[in-house]
Protein backbone atom coordinates (compact mmCIF):
# COMPACT_ATOMS: atom_id res chain seq x y z
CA UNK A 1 38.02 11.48 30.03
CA UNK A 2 37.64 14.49 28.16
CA UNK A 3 35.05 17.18 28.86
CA UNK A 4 33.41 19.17 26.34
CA UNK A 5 33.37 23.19 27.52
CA UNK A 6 29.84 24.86 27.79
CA UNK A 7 31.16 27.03 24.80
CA UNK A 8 31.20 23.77 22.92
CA UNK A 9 28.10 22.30 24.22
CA UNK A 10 26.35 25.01 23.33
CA UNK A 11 27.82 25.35 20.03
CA UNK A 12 26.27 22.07 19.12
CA UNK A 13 23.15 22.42 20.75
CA UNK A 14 23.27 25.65 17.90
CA UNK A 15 23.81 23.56 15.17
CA UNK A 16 21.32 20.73 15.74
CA UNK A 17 18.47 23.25 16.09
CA UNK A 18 19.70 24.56 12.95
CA UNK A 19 19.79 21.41 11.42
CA UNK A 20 16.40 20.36 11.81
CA UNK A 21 13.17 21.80 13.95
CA UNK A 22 12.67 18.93 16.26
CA UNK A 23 9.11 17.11 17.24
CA UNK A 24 8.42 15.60 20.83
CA UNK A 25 9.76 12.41 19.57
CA UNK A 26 13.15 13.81 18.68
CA UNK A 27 12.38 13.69 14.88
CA UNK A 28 13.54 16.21 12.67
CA UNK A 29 10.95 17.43 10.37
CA UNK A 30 12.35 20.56 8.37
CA UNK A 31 14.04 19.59 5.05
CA UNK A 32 17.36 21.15 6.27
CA UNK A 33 17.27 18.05 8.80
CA UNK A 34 16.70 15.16 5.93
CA UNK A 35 19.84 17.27 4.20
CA UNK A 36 21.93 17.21 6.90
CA UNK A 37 21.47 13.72 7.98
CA UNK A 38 21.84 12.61 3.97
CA UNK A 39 25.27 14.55 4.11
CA UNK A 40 26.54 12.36 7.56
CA UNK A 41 24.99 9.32 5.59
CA UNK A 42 26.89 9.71 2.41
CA UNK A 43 30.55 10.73 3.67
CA UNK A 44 30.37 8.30 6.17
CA UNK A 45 29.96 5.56 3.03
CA UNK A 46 32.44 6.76 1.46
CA UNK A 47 34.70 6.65 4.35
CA UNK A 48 33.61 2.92 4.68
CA UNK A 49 34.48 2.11 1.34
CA UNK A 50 37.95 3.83 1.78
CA UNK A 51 39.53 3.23 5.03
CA UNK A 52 36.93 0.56 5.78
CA UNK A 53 34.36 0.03 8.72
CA UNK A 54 36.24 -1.30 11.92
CA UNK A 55 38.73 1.97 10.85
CA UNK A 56 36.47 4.38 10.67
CA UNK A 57 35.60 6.13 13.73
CA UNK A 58 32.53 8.47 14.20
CA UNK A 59 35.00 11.15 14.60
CA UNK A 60 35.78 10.94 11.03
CA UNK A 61 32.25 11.13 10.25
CA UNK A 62 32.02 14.07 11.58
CA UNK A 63 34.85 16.05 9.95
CA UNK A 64 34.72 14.19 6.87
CA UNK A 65 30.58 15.67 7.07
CA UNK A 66 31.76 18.95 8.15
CA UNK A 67 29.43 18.62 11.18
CA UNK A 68 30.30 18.29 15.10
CA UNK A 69 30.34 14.93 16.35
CA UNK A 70 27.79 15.62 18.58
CA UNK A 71 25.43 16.14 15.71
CA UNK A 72 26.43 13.18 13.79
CA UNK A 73 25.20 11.01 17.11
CA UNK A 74 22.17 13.05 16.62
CA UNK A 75 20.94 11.71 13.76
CA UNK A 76 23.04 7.94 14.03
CA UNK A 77 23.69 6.28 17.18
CA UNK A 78 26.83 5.01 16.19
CA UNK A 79 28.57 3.44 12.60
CA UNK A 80 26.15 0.44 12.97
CA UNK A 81 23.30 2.52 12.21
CA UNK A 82 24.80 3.82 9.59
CA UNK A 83 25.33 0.58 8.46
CA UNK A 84 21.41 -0.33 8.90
CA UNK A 85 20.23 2.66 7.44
CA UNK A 86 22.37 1.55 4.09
CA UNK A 87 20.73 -1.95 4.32
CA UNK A 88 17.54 -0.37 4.51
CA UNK A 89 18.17 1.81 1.48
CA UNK A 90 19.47 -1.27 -0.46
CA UNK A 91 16.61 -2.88 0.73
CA UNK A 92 13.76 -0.01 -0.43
CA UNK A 93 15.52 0.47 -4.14
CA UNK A 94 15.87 -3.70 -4.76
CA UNK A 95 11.77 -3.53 -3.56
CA UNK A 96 11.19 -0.98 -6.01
CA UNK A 97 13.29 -2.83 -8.96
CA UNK A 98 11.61 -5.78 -8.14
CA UNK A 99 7.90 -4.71 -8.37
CA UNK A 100 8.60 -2.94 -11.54
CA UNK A 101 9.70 -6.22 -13.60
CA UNK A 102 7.59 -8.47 -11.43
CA UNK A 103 4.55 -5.93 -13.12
CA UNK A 104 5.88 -6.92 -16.52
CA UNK A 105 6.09 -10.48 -16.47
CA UNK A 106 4.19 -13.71 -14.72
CA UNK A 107 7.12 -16.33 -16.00
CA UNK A 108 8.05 -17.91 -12.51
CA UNK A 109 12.18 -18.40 -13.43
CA UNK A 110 11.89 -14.76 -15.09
CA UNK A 111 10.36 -13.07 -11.52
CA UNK A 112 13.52 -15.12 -9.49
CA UNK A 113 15.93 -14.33 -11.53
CA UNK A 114 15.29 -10.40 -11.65
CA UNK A 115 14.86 -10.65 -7.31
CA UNK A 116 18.93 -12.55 -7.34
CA UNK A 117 20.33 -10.30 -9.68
CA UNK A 118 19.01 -6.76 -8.64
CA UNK A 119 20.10 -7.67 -5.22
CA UNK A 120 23.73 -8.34 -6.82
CA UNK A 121 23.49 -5.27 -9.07
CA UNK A 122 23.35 -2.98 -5.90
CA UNK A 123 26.06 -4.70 -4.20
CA UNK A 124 28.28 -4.60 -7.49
CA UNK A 125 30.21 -1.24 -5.81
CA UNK A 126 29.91 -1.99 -2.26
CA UNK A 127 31.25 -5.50 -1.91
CA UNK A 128 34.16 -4.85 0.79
CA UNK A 129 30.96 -2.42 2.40
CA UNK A 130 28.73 -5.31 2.30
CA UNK A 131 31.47 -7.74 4.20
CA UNK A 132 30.27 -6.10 7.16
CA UNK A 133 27.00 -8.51 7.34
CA UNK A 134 29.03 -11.36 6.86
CA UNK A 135 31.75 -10.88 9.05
CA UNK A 136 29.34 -10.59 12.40
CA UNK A 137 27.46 -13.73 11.71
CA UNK A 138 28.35 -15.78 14.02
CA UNK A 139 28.05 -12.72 16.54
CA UNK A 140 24.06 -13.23 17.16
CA UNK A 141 23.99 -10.33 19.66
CA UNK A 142 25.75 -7.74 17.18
CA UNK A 143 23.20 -5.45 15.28
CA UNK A 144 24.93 -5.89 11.93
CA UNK A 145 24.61 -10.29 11.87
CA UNK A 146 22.65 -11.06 9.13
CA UNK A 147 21.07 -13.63 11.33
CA UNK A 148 20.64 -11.35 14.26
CA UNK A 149 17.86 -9.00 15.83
CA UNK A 150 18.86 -6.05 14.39
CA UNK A 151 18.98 -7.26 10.99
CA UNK A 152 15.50 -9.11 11.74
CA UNK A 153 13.38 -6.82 9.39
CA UNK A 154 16.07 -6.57 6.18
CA UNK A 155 15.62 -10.55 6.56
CA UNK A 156 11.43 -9.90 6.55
CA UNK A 157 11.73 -7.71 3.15
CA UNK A 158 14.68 -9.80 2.03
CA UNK A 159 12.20 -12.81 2.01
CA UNK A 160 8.78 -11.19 1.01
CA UNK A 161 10.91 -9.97 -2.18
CA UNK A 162 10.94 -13.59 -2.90
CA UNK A 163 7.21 -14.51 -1.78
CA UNK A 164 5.73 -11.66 -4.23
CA UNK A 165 7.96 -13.38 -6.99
CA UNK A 166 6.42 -17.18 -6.62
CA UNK A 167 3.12 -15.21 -5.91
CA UNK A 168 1.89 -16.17 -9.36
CA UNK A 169 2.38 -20.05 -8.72
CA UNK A 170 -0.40 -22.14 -7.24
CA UNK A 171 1.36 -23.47 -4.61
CA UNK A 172 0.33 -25.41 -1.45
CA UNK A 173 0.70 -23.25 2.04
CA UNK A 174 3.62 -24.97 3.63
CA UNK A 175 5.62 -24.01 0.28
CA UNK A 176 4.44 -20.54 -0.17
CA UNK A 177 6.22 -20.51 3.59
CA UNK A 178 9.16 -22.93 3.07
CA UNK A 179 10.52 -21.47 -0.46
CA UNK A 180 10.62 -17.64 0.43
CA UNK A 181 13.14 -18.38 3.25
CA UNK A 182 14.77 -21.24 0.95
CA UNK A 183 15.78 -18.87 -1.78
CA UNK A 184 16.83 -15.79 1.08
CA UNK A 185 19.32 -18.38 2.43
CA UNK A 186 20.30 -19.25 -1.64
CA UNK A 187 20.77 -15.84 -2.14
CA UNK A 188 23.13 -15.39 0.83
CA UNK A 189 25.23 -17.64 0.54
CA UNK A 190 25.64 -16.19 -3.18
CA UNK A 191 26.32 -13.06 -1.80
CA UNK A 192 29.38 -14.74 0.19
CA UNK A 193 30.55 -15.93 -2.75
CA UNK A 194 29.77 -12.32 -4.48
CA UNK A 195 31.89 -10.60 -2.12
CA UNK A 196 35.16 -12.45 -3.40
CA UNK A 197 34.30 -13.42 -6.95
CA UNK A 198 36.87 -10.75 -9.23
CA UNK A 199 35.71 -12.10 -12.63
CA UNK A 200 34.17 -9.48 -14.44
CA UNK A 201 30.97 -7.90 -12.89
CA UNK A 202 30.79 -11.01 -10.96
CA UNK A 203 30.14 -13.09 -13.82
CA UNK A 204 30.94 -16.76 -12.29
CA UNK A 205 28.60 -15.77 -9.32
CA UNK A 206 25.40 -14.52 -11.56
CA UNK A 207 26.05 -17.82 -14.09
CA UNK A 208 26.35 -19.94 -10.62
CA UNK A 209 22.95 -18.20 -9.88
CA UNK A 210 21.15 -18.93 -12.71
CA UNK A 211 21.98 -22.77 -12.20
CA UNK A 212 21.56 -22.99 -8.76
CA UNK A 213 17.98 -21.38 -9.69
CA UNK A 214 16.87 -23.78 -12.44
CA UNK A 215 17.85 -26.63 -10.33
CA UNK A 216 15.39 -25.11 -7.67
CA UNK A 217 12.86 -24.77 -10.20
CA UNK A 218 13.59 -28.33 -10.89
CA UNK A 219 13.04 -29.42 -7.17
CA UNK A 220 10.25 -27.47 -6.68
CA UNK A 221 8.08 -29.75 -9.65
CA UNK A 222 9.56 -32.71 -6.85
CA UNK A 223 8.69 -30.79 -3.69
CA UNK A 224 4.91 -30.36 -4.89
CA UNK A 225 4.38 -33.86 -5.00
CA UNK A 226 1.65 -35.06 -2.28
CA UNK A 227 3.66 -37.56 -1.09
CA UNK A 228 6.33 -35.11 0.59
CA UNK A 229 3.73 -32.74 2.36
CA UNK A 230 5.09 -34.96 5.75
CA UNK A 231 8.53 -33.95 4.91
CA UNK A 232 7.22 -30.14 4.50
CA UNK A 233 5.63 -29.90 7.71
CA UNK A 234 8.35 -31.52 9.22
CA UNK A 235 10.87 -29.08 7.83
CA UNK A 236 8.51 -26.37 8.35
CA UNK A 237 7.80 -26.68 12.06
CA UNK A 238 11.62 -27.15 12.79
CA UNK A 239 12.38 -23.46 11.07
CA UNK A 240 9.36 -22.05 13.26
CA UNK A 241 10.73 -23.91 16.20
CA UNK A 242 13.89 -21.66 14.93
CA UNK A 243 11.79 -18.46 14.63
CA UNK A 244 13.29 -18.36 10.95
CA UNK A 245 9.78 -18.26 9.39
């Protein structure tokens, strides 16, 4: 395996002080830092829209960054945390979205429609980025599945997006628990579909959104009844059983 000389080990040691002054955690606090670790962040996207993940390499990070590789580790791991750190930005700007038209109306089909469709406007560009989730699914263990630890907290914000929409509603506790999770699972499996759909800006996905959410709205009037509260606390306990709520 190839060894780096102490030349070159010191000549990145040199640049990752430069980069960022460092705390006794290993953070980097200095604004040069946040700059350099943006500039890693944003070439390595780009790479990942053009040559694609799995043919990237953190190599090409690197040069494509203008950085030593060593410094790229410094600040990600590996391309999965790159990955996760572009989730998490996703994430943060479809939070923001959201709270500014949930602020400016209380019309329960208004609030879910705006928390599907923001989520789809930021994917609009990124679709072959966002396969990544997908494709790892049935991979538990990987820190990309969408159904795996590593995506664990995405899946927490992906859902409360949803519980501050039907916050509004007077709704009993079991379905203040049951529908946040109910429309996260709606929304990706939409998202599967959004990934493939080349009409216009996705159009047969958004319209196959909008009907898939008044027919919700429709079951929802059903699900309140009193009678179904056994069914609810049946389905309920199985998904905790499941650690899914």
């Amino acid at each position: 395996m190839f060894k780096k000389t102490t030349k070159e080990l010191v000549h990145e040691r040199r640049e990752l002080k430069s980069d960022a002054e460092v705390t006794g955690r290993g953070e980097p606090v200095t604004s040069k830092g946040e700059q350099t670790r943006r500039q890693i962040f944003e070439h390595a996207l780009d790479l990942f829209r053009e040559k694609g993940f799995e043919a990237t390499t953190m190599v090409d990070v690197a040069d494509r960054a203008g950085v030593a590789k060593g410094a790229a580790y410094y600040y990600f791991p590996g391309k999965e945390a790159i990955v996760q750190a572009y989730y998490e930005e996703v994430q943060a700007e479809q939070e923001r979205r959201c709270a500014e038209e949930f602020a400016r109306t209380r019309n329960l089909k208004a609030r879910l429609k705006v928390a599907m469709h923001v989520k789809f406007d930021l994917a609009q560009n990124d679709r072959r980025l966002l396969g990544v989730v997908f494709r790892y699914t049935g991979e538990p263990q990987h820190p990309l599945s969408c159904l795996g630890r590593g995506t664990a907290e995405i899946r927490r914000r992906s859902m409360a997006v949803f519980a501050r929409a039907i916050e509004e509603e007077r709704l009993a506790k079991d379905l203040n628990e049951l529908l946040p999770l109910a429309l996260w699972a709606l929304q990706m499996g939409l998202l599967v579909m959004f990934l493939y759909d080349e009409s216009e800006g996705q159009r047969r996905t958004r319209q196959l959104a909008d009907g898939a959410l008044e027919l919700t709205l429709k079951l929802l009037t059903l699900a309140k009844l009193p009678v179904l509260k056994p069914v609810r606390t049946k389905v309920l306990g199985l998904l905790k059983e499941a650690e899914l709520v």
